[in-house]
N, C-alpha and C. Protein backbone atom coordinates (compact mmCIF):
# COMPACT_ATOMS: atom_id res chain seq x y z
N UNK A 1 85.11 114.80 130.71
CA UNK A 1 85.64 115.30 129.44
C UNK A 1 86.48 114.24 128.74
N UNK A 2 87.49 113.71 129.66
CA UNK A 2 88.26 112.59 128.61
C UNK A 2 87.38 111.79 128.31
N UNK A 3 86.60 111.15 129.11
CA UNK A 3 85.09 110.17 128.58
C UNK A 3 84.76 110.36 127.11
N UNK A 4 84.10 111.52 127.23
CA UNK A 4 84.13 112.18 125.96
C UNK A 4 84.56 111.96 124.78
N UNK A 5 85.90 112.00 124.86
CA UNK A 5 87.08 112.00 124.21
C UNK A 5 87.37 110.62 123.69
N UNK A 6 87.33 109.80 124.91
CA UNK A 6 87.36 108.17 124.21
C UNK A 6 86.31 107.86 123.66
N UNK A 7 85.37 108.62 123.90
CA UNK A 7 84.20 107.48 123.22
C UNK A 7 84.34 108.35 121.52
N UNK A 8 84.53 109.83 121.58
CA UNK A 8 84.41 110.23 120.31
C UNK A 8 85.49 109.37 119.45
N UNK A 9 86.71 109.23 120.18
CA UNK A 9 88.07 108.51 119.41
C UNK A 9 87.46 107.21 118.77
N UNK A 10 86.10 106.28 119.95
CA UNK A 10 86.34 104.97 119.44
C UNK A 10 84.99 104.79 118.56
N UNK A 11 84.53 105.76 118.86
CA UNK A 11 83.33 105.83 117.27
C UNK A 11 84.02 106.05 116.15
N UNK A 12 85.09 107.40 115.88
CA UNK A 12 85.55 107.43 114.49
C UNK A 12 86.38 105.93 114.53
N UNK A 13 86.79 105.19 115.14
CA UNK A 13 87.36 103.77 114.91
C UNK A 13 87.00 103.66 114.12
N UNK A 14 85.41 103.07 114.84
CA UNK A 14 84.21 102.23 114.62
C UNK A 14 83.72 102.49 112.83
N UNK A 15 83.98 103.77 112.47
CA UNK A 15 83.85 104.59 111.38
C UNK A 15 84.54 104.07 110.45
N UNK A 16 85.55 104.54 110.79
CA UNK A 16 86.65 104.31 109.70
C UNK A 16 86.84 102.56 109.65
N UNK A 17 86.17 102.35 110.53
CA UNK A 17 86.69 100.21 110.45
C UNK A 17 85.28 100.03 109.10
N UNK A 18 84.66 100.66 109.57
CA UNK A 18 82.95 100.51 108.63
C UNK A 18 83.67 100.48 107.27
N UNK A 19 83.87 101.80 106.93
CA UNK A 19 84.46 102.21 105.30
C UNK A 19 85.13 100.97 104.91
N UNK A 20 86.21 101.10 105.59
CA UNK A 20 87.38 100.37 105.16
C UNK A 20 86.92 98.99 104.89
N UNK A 21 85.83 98.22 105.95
CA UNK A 21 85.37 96.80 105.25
C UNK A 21 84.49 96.96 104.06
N UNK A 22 83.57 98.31 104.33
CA UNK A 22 82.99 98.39 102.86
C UNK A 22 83.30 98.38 101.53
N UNK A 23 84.70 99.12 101.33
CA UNK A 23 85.76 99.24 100.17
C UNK A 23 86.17 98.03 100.00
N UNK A 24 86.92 97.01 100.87
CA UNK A 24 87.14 95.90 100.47
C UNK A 24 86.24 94.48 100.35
N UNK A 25 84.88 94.76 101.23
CA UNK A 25 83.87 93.36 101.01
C UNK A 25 82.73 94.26 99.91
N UNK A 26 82.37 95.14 99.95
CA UNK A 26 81.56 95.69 98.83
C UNK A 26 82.20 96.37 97.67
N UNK A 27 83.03 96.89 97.84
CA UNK A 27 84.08 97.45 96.52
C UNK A 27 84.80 96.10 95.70
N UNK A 28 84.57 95.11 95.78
CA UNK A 28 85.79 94.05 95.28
C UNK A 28 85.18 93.70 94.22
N UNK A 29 85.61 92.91 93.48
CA UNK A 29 85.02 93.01 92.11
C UNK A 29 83.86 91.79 92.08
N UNK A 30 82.70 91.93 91.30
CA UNK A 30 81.47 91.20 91.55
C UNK A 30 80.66 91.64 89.96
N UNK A 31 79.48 91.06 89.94
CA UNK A 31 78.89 91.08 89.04
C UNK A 31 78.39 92.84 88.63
N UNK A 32 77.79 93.69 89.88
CA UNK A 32 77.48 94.75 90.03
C UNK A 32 78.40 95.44 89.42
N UNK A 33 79.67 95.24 89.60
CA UNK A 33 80.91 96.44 89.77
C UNK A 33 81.62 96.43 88.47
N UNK A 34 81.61 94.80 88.32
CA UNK A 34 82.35 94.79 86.96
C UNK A 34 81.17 94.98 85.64
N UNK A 35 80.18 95.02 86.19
CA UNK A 35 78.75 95.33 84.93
C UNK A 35 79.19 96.55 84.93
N UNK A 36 78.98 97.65 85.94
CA UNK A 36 79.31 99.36 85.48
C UNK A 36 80.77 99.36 85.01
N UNK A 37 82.19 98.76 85.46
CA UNK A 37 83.15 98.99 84.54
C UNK A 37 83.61 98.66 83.02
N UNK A 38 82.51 97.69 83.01
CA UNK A 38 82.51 97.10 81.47
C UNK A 38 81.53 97.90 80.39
N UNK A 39 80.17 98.48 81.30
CA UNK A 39 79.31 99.30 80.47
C UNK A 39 79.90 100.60 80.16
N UNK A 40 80.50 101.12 81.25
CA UNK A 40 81.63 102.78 80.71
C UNK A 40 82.39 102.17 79.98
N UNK A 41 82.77 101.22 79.79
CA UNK A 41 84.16 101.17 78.76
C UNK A 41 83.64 100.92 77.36
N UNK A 42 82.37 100.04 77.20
CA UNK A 42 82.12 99.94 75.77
C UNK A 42 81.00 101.11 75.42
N UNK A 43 80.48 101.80 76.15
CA UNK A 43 79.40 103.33 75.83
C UNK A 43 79.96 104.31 76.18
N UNK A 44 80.82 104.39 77.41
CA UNK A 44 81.34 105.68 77.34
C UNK A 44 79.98 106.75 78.61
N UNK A 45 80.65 107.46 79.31
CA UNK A 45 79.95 107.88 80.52
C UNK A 45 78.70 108.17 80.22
N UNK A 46 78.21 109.24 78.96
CA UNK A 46 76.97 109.72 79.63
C UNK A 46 75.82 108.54 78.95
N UNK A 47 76.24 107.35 77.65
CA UNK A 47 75.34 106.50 78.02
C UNK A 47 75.25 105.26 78.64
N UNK A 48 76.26 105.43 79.97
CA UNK A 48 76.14 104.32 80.99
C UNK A 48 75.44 105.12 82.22
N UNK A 49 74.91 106.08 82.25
CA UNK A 49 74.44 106.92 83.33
C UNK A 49 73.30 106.01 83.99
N UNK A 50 72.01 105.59 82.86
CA UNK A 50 71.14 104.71 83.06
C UNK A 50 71.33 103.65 83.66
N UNK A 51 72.25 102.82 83.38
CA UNK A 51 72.58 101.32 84.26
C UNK A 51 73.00 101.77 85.30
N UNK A 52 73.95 102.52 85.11
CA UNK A 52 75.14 103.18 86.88
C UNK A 52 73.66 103.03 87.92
N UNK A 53 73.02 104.65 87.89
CA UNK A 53 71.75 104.62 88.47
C UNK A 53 70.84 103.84 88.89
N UNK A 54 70.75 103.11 87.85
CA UNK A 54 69.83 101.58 87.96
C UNK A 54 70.28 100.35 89.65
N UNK A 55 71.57 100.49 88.96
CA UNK A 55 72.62 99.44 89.83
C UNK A 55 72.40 99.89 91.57
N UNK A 56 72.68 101.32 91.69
CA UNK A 56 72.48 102.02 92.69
C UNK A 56 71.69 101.77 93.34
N UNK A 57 70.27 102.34 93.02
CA UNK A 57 68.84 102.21 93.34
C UNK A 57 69.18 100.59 93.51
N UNK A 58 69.24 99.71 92.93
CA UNK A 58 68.81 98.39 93.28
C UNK A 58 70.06 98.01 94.18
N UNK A 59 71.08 97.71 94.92
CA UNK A 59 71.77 97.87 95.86
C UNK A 59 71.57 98.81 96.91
N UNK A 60 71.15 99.68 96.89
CA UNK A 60 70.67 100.23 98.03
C UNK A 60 69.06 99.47 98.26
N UNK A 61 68.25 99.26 97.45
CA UNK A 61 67.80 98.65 98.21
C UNK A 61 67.65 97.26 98.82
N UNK A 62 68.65 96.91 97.96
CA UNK A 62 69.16 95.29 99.10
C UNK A 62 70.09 96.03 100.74
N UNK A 63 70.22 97.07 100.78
CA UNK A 63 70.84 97.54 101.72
C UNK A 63 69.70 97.68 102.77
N UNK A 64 68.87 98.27 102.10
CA UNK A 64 67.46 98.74 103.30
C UNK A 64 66.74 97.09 103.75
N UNK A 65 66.63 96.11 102.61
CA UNK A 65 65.97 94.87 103.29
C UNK A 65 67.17 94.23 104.15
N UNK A 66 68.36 94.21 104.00
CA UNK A 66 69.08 94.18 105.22
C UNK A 66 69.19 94.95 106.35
N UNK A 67 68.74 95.72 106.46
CA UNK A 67 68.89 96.71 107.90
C UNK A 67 67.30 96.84 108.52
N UNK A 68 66.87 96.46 107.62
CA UNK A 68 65.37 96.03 107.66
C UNK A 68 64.64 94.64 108.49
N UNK A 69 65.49 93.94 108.42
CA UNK A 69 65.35 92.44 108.35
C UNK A 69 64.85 91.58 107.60
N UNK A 70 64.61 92.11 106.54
CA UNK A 70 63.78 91.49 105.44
C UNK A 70 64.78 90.35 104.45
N UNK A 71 66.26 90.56 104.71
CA UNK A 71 66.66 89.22 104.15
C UNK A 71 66.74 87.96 105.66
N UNK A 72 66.50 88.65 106.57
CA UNK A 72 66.66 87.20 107.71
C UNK A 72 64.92 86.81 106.78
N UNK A 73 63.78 87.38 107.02
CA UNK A 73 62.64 86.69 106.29
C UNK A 73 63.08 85.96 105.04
N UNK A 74 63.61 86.55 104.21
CA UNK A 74 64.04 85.79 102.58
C UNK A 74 64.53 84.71 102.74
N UNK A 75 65.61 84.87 103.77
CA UNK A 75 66.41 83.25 103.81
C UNK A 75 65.32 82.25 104.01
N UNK A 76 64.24 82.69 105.12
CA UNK A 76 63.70 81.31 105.61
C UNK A 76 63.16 80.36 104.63
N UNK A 77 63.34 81.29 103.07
CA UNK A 77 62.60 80.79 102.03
C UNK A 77 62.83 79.58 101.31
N UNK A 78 62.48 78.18 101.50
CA UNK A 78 63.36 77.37 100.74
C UNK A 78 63.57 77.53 99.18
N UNK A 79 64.53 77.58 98.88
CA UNK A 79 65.23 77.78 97.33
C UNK A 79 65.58 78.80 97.08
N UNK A 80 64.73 79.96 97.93
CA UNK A 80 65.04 81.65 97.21
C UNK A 80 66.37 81.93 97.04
N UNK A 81 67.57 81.20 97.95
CA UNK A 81 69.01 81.70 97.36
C UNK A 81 69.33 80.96 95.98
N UNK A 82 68.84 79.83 95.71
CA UNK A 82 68.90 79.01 94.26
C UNK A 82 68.18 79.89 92.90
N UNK A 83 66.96 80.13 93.50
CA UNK A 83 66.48 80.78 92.69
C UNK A 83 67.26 82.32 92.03
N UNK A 84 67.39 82.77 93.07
CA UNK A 84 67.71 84.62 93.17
C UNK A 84 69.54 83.99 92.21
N UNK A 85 70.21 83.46 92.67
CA UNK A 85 71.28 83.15 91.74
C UNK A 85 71.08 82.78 90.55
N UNK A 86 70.04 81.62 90.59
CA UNK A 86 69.82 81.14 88.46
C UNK A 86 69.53 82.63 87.96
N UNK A 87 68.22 83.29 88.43
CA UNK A 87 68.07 84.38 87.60
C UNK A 87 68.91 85.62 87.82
N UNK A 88 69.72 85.74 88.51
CA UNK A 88 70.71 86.83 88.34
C UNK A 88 71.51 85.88 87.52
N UNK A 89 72.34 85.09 87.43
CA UNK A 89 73.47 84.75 86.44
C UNK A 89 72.55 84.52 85.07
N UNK A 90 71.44 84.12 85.11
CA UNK A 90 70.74 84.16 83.37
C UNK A 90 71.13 85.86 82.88
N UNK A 91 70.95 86.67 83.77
CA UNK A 91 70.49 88.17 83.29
C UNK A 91 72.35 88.53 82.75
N UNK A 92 73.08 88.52 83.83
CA UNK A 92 74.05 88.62 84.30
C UNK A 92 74.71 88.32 82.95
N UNK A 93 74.40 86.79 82.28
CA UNK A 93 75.13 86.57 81.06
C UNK A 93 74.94 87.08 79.77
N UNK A 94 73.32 87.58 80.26
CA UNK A 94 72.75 88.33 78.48
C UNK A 94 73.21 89.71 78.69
N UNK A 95 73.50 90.42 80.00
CA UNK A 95 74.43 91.37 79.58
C UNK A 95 75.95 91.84 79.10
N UNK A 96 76.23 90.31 79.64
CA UNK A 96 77.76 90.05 79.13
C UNK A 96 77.91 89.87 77.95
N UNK A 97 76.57 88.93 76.90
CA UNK A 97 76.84 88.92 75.50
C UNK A 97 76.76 90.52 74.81
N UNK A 98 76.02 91.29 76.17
CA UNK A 98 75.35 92.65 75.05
C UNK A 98 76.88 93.40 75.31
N UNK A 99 77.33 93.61 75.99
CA UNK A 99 78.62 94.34 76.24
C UNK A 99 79.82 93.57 75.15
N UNK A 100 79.78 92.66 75.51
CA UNK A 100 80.47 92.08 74.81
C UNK A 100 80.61 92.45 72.73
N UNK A 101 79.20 92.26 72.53
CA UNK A 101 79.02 92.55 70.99
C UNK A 101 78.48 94.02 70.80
N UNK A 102 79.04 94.83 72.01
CA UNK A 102 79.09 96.61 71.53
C UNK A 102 79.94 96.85 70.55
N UNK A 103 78.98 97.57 69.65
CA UNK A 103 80.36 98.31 68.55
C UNK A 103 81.22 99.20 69.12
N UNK A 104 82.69 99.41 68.61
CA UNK A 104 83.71 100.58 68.92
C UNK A 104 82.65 102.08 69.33
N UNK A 105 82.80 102.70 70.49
CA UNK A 105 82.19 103.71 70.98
C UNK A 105 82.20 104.95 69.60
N UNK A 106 83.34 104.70 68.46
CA UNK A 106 83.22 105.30 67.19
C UNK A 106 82.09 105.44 66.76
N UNK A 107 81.58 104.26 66.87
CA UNK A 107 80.35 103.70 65.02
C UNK A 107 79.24 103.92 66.17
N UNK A 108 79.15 104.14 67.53
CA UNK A 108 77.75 103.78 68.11
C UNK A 108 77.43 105.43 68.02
N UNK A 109 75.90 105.07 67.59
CA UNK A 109 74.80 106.75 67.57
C UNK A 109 74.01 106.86 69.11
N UNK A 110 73.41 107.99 68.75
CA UNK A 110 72.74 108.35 69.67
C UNK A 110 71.41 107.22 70.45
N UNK A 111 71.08 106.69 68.82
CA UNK A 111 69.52 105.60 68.99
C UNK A 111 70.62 104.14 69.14
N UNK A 112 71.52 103.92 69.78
CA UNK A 112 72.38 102.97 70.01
C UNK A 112 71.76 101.93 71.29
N UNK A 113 71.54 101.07 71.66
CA UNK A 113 70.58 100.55 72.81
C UNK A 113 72.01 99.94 73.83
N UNK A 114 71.79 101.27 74.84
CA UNK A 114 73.30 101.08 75.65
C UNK A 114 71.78 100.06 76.91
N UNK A 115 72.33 99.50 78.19
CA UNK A 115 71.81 99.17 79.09
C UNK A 115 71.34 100.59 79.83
N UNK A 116 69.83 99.75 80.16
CA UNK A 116 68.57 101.06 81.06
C UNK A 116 69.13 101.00 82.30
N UNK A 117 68.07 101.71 82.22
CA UNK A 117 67.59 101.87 84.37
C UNK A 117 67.30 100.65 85.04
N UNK A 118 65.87 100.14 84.28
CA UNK A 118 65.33 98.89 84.58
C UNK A 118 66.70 97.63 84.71
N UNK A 119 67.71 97.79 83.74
CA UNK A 119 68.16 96.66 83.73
C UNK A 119 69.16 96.85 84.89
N UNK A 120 70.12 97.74 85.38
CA UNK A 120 70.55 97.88 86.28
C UNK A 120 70.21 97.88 87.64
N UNK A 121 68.72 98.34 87.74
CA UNK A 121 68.16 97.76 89.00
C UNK A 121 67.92 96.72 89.35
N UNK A 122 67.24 95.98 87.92
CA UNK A 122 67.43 94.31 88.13
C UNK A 122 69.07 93.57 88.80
N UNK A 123 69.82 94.45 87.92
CA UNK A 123 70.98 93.55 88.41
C UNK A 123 71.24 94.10 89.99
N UNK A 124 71.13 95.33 90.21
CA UNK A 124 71.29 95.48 91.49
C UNK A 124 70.74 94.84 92.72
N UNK A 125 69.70 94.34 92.51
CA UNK A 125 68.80 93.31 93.55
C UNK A 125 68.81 92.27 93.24
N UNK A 126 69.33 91.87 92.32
CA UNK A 126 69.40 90.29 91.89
C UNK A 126 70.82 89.66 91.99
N UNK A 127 71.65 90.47 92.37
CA UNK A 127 73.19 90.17 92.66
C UNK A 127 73.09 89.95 94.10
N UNK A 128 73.83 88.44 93.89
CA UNK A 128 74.15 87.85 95.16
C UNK A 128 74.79 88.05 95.99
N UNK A 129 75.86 88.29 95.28
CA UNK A 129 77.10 89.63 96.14
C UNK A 129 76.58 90.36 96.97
N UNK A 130 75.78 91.11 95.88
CA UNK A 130 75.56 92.51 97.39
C UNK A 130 74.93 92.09 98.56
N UNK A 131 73.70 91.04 98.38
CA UNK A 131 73.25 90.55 99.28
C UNK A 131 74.17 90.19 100.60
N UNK A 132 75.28 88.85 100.40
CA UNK A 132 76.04 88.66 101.38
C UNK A 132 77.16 89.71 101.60
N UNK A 133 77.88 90.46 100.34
CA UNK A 133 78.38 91.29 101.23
C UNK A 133 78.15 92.57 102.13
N UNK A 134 76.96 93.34 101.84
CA UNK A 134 76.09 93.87 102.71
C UNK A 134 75.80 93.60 104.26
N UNK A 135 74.81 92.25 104.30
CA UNK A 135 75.18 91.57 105.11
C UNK A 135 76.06 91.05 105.82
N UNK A 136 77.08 90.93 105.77
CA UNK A 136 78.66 90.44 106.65
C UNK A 136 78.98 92.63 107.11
N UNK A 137 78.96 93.29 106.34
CA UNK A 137 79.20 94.27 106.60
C UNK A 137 78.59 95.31 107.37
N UNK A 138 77.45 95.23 107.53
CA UNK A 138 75.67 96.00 107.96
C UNK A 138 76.00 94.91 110.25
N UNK A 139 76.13 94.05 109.87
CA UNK A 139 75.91 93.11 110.48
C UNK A 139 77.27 93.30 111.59
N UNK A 140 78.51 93.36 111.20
CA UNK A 140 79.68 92.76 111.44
C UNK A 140 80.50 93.67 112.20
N UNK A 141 79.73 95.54 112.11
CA UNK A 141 80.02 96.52 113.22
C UNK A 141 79.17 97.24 113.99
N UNK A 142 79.55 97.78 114.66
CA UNK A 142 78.57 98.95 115.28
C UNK A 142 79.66 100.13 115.82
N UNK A 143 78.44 101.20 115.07
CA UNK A 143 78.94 102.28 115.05
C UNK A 143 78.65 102.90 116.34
N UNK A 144 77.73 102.73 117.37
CA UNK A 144 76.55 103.22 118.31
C UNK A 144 76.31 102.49 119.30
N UNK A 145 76.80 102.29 120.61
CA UNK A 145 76.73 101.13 121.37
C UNK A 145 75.14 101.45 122.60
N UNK A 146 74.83 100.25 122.14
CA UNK A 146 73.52 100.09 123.01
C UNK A 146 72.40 101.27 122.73
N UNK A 147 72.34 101.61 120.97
CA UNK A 147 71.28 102.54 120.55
C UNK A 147 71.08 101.53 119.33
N UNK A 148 70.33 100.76 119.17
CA UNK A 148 70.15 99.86 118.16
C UNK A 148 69.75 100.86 116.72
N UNK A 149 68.88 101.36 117.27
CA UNK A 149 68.03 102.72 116.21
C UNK A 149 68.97 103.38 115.61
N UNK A 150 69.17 104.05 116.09
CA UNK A 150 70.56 104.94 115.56
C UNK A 150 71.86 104.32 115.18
N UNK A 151 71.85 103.14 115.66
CA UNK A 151 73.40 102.21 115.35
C UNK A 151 72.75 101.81 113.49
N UNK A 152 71.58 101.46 113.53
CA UNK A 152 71.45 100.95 112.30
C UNK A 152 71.48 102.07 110.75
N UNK A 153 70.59 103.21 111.87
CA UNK A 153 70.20 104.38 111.01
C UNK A 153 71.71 105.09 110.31
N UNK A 154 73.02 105.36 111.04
CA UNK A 154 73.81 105.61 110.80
C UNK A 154 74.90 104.77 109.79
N UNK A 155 74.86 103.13 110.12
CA UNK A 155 75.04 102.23 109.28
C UNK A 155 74.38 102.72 107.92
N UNK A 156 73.45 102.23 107.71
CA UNK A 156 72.44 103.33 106.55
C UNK A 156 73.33 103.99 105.83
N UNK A 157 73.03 105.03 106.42
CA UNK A 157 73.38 106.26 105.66
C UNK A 157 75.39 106.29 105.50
N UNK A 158 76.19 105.95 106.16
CA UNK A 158 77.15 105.82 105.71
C UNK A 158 77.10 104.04 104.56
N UNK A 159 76.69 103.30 104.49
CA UNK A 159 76.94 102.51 103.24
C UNK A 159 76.37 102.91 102.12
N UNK A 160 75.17 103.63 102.12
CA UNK A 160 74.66 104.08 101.32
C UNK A 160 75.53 105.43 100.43
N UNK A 161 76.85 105.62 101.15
CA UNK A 161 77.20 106.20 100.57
C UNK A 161 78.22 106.18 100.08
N UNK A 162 78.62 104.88 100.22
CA UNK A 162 79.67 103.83 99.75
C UNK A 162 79.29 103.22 98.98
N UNK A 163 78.20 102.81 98.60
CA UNK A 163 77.72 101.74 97.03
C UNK A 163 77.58 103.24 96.28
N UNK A 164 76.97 104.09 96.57
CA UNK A 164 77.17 105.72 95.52
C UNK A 164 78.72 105.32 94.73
N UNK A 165 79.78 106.05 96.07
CA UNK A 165 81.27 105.66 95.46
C UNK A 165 82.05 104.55 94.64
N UNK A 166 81.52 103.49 95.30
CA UNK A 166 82.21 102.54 94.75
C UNK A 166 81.48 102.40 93.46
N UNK A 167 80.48 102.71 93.25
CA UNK A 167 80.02 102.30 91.64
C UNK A 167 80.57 103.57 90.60
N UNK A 168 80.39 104.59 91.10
CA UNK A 168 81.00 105.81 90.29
C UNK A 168 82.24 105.48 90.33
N UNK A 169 83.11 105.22 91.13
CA UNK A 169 84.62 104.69 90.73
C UNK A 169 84.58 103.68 89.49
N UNK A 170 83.93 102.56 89.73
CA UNK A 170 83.99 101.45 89.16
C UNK A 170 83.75 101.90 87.64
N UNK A 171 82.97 102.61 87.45
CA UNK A 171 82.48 103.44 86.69
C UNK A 171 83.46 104.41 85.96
N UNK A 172 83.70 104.96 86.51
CA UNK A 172 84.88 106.25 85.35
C UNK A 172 86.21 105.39 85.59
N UNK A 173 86.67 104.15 86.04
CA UNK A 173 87.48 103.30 86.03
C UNK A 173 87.39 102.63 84.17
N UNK A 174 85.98 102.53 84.47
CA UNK A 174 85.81 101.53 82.66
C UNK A 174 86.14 102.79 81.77
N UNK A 175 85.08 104.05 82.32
CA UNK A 175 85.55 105.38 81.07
C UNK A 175 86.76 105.79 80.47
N UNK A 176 87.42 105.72 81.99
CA UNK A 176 89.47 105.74 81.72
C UNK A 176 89.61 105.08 80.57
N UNK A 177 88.84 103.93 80.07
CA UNK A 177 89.74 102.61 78.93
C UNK A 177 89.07 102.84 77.91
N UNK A 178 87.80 104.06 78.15
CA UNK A 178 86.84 103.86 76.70
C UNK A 178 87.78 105.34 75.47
N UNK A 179 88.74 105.79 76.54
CA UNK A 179 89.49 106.77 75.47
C UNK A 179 90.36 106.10 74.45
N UNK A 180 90.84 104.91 74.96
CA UNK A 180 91.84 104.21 74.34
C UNK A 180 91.02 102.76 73.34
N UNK A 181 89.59 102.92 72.79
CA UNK A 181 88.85 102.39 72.39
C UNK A 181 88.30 102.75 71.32
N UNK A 182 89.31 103.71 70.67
CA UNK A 182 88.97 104.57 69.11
C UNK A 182 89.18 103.13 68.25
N UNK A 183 89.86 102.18 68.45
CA UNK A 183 90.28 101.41 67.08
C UNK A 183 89.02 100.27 67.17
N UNK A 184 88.87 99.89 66.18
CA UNK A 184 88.07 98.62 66.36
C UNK A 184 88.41 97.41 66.75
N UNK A 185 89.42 97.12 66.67
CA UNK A 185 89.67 95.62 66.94
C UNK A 185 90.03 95.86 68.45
N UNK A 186 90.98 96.59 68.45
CA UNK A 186 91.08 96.84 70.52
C UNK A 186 89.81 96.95 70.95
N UNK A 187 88.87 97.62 70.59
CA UNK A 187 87.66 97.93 71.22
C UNK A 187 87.09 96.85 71.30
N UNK A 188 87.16 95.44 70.28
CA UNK A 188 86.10 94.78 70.30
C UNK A 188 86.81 93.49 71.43
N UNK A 189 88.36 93.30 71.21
CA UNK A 189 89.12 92.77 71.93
C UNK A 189 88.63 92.89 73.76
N UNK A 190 88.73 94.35 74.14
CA UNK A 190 87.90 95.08 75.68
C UNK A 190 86.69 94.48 75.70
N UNK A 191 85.86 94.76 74.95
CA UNK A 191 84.91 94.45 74.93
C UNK A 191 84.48 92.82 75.38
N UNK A 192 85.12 92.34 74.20
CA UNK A 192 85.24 90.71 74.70
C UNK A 192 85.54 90.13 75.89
N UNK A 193 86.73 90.83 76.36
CA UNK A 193 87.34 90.36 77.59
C UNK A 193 86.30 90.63 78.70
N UNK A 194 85.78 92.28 78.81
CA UNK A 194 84.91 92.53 79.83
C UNK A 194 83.75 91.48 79.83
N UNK A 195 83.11 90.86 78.88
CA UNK A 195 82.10 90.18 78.62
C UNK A 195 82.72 89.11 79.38
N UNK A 196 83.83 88.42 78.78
CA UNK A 196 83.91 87.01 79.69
C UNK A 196 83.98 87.13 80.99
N UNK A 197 84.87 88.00 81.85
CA UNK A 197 84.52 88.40 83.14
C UNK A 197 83.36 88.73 83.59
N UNK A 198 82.35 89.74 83.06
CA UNK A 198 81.12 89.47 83.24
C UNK A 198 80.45 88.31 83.68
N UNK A 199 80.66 87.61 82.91
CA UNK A 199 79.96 85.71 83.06
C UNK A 199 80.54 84.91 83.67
N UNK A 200 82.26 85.29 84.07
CA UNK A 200 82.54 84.37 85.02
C UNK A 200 81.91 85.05 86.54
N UNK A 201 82.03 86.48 86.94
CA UNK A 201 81.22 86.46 88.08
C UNK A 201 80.07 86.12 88.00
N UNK A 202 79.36 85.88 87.01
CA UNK A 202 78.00 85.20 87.01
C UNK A 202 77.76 84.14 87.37
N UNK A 203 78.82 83.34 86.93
CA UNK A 203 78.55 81.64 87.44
C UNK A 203 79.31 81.78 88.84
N UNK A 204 80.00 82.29 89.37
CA UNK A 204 80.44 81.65 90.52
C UNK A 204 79.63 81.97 91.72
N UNK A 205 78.52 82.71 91.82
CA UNK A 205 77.88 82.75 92.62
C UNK A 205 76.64 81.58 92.41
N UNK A 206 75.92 81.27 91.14
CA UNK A 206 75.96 79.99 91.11
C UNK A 206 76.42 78.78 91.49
N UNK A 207 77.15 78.36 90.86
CA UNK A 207 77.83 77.43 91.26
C UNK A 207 77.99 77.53 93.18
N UNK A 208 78.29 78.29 94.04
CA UNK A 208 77.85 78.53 95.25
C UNK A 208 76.74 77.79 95.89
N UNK A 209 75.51 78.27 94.69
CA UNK A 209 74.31 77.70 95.65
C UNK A 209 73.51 76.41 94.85
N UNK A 210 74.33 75.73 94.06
CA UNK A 210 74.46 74.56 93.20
C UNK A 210 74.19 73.81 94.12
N UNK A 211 73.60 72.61 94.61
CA UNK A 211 73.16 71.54 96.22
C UNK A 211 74.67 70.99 95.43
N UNK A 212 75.42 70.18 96.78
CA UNK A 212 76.34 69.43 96.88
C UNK A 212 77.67 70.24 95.75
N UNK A 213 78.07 71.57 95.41
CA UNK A 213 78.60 72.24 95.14
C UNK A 213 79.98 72.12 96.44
N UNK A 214 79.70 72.21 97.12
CA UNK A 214 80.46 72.72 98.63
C UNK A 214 80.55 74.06 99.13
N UNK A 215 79.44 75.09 98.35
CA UNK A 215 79.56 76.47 98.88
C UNK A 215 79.17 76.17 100.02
C-alpha cells in the first residue's frame, strides 16, 4: 500500500514538473504566442478565432511529429532547420506588417480580412519555437517509468492541453487591450508596437540558424 502511495505521490511530481516546464518553455513569448496576442488586440476575439485555431492545429501537430519521431527524421535533413526558419520569419513578418496596419477595431467591418485558419496553421508548424521547445519538453520528462507507450501517450495528451491554454490565454491577454483601443492613434500606436515585436521574434530564430551566427 505505501508503494502505492509513493509511486502515486511521484507521478503527480512527474505531472506537475511536466506543466510547470510547459508554461515556462512553451508559454514564453515566441512568434506563435505573440501572433495570437497581437491578432486579439487589433480584431478583437471573435475575429481572431480563425488564426487562434489555426495556430493550435499547427502546434499540435509539431507536437505529434515529436512524439512521433518524425522531427529526429527532419533533422537528418541538411538545411531543413535553415530553411523551416527563412520561411517562417518571411511569413512571420508579413503578418507583422498586416497587424501592424489594422485599422482601430472601430472602423473595421464585418468583410474586414482579419488572419485565417490556413495562416495560423502555417505559422503553427513553421515556428521554430515550438519545434525546440516541444522537444526539450516531450523529451526532458517522464511521466510513466519503463512504459514507453503510455509514457509518451500521456505526454500527448497532457501538452496538448497546454498549447490549447497557453494560446487562449495569450489570446484574451491581447483582447484585455483591444477594449482600451476605441481611439485611433492608441490603437494604431498597439498596433505598431505588436507588429515590431512580431518581427523581432521572427528574426531571432533566424539569425539562430544563420551558419557562423553562433546559435
Amino acid at each position: 500500500m505505501t508503494g502505492h502511495v509513493f509511486s502515486w505521490f511521484g507521478q503527480g511530481q512527474s505531472l506537475l514538473t511536466l506543466v510547470l516546464e510547459a508554461v515556462v518553455v512553451m508559454g514564453s513569448p515566441g512568434p506563435s504566442t505573440m501572433a495570437v496576442t497581437a491578432t486579439g488586440a487589433a480584431f478583437g476575439l471573435r475575429r481572431s478565432r480563425a488564426l487562434v485555431s489555426g495556430a493550435i492545429a499547427g502546434t499540435l501537430a509539431v507536437l505529434l511529429a515529436v512524439a512521433t519521431g518524425v522531427l529526429t527524421l527532419l533533422v537528418a535533413i541538411p538545411g531543413l532547420g535553415t530553411g523551416l526558419a527563412l520561411a517562417s520569419a518571411i511569413y512571420i513578418l508579413y503578418l507583422a506588417l498586416k497587424i501592424a496596419t489594422a485599422p482601430p477595431l472601430a472602423r473595421q467591418n464585418a468583410g474586414g480580412a482579419a488572419p485565417s485558419f490556413a495562416a495560423g496553421l502555417l505559422l503553427g508548424v513553421a515556428n521554430p519555437k515550438a519545434w525546440l521547445a516541444i522537444a526539450a519538453v516531450f523529451t526532458g520528462s517522464t511521466l510513466v517509468e519503463a512504459a514507453g507507450a503510455l509514457d509518451a501517450l500521456l505526454k500527448v495528451i497532457v501538452l496538448a492541453l497546454m498549447i490549447v491554454v497557453i494560446h487562449l490565454s495569450w489570446l484574451l491577454g491581447g483582447v484585455s487591450l483591444s477594449g482600451l483601443l476605441g481611439d485611433p492613434l492608441r490603437s494604431r500606436i498597439v498596433n505598431i508596437l505588436f507588429g515590431l515585436i512580431l518581427a523581432a521574434t521572427a528574426m531571432l530564430p533566424l539569425i539562430r540558424w544563420i551558419p557562423g551566427s553562433g546559435g
